[in-house]
Protein backbone atom coordinates (compact mmCIF):
# COMPACT_ATOMS: atom_id res chain seq x y z
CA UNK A 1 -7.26 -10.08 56.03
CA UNK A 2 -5.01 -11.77 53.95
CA UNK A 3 -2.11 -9.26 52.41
CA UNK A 4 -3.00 -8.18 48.87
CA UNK A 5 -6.39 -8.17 49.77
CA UNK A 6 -7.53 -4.57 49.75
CA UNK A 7 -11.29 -5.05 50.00
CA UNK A 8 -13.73 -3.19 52.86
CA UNK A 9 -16.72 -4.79 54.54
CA UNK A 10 -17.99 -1.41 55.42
CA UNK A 11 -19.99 0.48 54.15
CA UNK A 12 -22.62 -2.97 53.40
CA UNK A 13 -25.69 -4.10 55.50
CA UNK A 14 -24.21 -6.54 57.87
CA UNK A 15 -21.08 -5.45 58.66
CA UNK A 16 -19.07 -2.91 61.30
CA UNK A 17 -15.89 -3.86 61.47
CA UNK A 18 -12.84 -4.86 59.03
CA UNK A 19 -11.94 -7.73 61.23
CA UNK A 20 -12.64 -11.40 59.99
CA UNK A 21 -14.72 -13.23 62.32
CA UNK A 22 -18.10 -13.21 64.40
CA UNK A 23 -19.42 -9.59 65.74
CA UNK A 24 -22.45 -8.56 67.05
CA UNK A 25 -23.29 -5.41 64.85
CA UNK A 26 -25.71 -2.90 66.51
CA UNK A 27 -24.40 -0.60 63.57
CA UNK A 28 -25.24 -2.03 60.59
CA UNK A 29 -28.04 -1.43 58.44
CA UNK A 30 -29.33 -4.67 59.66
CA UNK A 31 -28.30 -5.18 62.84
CA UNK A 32 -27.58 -8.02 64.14
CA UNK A 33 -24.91 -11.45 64.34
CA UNK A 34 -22.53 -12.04 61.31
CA UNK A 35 -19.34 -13.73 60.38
CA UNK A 36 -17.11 -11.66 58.11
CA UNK A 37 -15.36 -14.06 55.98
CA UNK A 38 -12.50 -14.24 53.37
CA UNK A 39 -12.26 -16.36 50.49
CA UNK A 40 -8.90 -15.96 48.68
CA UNK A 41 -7.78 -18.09 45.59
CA UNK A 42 -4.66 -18.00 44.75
CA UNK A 43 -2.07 -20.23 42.45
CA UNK A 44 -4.07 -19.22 39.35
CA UNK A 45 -2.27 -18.39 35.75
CA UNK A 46 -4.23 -15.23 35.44
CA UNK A 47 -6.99 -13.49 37.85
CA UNK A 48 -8.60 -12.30 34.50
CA UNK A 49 -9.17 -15.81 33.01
CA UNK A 50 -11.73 -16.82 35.90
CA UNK A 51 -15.29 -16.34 36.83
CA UNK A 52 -16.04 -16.30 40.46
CA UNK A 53 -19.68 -17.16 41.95
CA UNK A 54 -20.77 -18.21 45.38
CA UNK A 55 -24.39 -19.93 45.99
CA UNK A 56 -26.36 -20.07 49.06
CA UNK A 57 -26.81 -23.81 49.26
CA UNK A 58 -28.76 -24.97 52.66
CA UNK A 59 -29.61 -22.70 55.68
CA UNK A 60 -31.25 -23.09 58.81
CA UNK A 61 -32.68 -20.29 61.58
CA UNK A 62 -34.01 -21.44 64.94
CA UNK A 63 -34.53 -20.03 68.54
CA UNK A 64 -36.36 -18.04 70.48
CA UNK A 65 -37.57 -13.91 70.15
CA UNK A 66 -40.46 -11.56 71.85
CA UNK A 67 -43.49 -10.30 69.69
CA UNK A 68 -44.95 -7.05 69.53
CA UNK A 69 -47.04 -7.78 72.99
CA UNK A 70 -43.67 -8.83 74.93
CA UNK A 71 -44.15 -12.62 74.63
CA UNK A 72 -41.43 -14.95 74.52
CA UNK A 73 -42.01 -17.11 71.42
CA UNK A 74 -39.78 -19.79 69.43
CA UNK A 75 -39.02 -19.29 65.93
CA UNK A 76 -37.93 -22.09 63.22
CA UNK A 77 -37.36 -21.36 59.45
CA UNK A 78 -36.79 -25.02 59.09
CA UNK A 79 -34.49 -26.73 56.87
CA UNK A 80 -34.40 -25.12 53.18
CA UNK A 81 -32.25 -24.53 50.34
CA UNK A 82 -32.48 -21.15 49.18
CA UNK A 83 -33.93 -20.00 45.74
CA UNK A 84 -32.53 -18.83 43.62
CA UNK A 85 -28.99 -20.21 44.87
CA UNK A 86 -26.93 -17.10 43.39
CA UNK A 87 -25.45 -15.31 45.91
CA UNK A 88 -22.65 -13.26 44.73
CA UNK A 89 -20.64 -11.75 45.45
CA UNK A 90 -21.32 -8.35 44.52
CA UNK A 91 -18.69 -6.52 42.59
CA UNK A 92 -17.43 -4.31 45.15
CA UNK A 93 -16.75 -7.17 47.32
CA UNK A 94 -14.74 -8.80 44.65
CA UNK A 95 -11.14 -8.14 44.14
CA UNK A 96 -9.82 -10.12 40.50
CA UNK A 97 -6.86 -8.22 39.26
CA UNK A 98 -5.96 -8.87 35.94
CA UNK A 99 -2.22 -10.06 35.74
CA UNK A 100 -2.14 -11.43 39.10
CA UNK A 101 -2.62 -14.82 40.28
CA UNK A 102 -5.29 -14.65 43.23
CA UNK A 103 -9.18 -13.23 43.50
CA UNK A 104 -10.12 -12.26 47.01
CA UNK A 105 -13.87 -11.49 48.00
CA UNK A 106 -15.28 -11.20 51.10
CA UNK A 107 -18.92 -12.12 52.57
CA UNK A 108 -21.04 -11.71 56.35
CA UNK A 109 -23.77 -14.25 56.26
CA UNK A 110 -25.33 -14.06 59.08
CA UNK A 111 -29.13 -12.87 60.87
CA UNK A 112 -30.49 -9.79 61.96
CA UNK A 113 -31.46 -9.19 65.52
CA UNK A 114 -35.52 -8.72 64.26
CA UNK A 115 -36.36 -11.81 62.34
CA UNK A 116 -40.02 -12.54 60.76
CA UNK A 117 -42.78 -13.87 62.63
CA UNK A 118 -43.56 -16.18 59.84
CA UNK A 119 -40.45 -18.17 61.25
CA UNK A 120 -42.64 -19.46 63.93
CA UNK A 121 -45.01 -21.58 61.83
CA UNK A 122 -47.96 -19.83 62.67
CA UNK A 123 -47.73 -17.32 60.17
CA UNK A 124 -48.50 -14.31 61.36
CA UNK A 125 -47.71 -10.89 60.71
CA UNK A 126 -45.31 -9.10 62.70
CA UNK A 127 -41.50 -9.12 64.29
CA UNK A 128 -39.61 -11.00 66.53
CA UNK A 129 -36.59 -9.54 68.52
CA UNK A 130 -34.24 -12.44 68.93
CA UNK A 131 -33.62 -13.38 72.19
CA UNK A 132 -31.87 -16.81 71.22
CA UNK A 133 -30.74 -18.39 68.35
CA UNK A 134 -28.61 -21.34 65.93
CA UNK A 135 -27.86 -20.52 62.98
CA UNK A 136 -26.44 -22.49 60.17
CA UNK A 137 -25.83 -21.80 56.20
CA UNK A 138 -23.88 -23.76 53.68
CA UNK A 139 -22.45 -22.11 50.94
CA UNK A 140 -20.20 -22.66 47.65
CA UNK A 141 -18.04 -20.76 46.19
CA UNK A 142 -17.26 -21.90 42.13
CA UNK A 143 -14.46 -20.43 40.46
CA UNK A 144 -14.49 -21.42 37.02
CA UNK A 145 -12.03 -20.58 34.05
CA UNK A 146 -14.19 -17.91 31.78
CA UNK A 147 -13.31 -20.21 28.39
CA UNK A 148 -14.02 -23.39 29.97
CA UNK A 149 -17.49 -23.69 32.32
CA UNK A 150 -16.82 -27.20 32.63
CA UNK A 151 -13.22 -26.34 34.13
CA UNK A 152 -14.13 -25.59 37.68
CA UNK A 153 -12.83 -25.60 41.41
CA UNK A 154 -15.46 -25.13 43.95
CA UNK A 155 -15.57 -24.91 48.18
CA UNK A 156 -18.22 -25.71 50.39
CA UNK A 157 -18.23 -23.47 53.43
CA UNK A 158 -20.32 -22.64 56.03
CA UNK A 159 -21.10 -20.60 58.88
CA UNK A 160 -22.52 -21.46 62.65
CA UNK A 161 -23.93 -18.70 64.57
CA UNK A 162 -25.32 -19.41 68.28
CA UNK A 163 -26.47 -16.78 70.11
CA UNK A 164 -27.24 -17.59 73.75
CA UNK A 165 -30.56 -17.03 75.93
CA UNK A 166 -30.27 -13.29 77.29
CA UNK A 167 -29.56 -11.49 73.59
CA UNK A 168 -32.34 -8.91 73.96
CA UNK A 169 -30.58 -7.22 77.02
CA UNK A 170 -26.73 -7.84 76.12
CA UNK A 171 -26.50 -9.23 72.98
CA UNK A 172 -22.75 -8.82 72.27
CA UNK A 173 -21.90 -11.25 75.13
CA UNK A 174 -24.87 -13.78 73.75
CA UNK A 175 -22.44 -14.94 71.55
CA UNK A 176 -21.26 -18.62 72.26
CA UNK A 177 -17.75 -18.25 70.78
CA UNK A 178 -17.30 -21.55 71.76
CA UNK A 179 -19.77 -23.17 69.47
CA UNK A 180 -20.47 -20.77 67.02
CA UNK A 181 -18.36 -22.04 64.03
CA UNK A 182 -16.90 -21.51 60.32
CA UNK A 183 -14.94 -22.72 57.66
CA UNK A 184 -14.48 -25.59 54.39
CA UNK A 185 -16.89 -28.18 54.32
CA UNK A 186 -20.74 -28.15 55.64
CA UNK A 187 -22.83 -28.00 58.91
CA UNK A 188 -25.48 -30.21 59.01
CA UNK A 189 -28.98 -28.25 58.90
CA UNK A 190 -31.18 -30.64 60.56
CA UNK A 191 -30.66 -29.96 64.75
């Protein structure tokens, strides 16, 4: 973490450790595969004189999990551009210190290791243990001075989660740290 930011992932739903980056989290709430990420502002005149928002812009969830009866079984949410967009960040993952000159908060987008069967197009009920998976989601963050909307910085980011074949018997080396990706900018959701 970045100094002067004294914010916590834990206790939250997809997190289990204070360390920025991917993690396999059999502890969570949730579990399952998330990135912790920063996202520190800094160079402002005041912390107090900005409003801070992040929206979840595009996502997409593909890959392969068993069903109830054992079978292996792909999943694909598709392209698609959450509604609503608003996604955060809650206030106890926001630090905005009047008098000083950065905001910190902190985020773990991500997917749990049980995932919907309606991901599979055939819409039925039940859940999928993932055995596989890509994920990618776009996000913004808009920070935007509280007595002018119209006066605005904003950054894209995204994540790129790939878990590899074999996640249902070791799914903390699944992880393809080698592909799995984040940062500025976007991921294209079409793959």
């Amino acid at each position: 973490m970045t100094p002067g930011d004294n914010l916590k992932f834990e206790p939250s739903i997809t997190a289990c450790s204070e360390d920025l980056g991917l993690h396999y989290c059999p502890s969570s709430i949730q579990p399952g595969w998330y990135w912790s990420v920063e996202v520190w502002a800094h160079g402002l005149d005041d912390a107090a004189n900005w409003t801070i928002k992040q929206t979840a812009d595009s996502a997409h969830f593909k890959g392969m999990g068993r069903n109830l009866q054992g079978v292996l079984v792909p999943f694909d949410s598709g392209p698609f551009h959450p509604t609503p967009p608003d996604d955060g960040p809650k206030p106890r993952f926001l630090e905005q210190i009047s008098g000083l000159k950065e905001i910190f908060y902190i985020d773990g987008p991500g997917l749990p290791n049980i995932v919907s069967n309606i991901f599979n197009g055939l819409f039925t009920p039940g859940l999928l243990q993932v055995d596989s998976m890509t994920i990618v989601q776009n996000f913004t963050a808009h920070l935007c001075r509280t007595d002018n909307s119209k006066s605005c910085h904003v950054l894209p980011w995204f994540v790129k989660i790939i878990v590899n074949p074999g996640a249902l018997s070791n799914p903390q080396t699944s992880i393809d740290t080698v592909n799995s990706d984040a940062g500025p900018g976007r991921k294209p959701i079409i793959f």
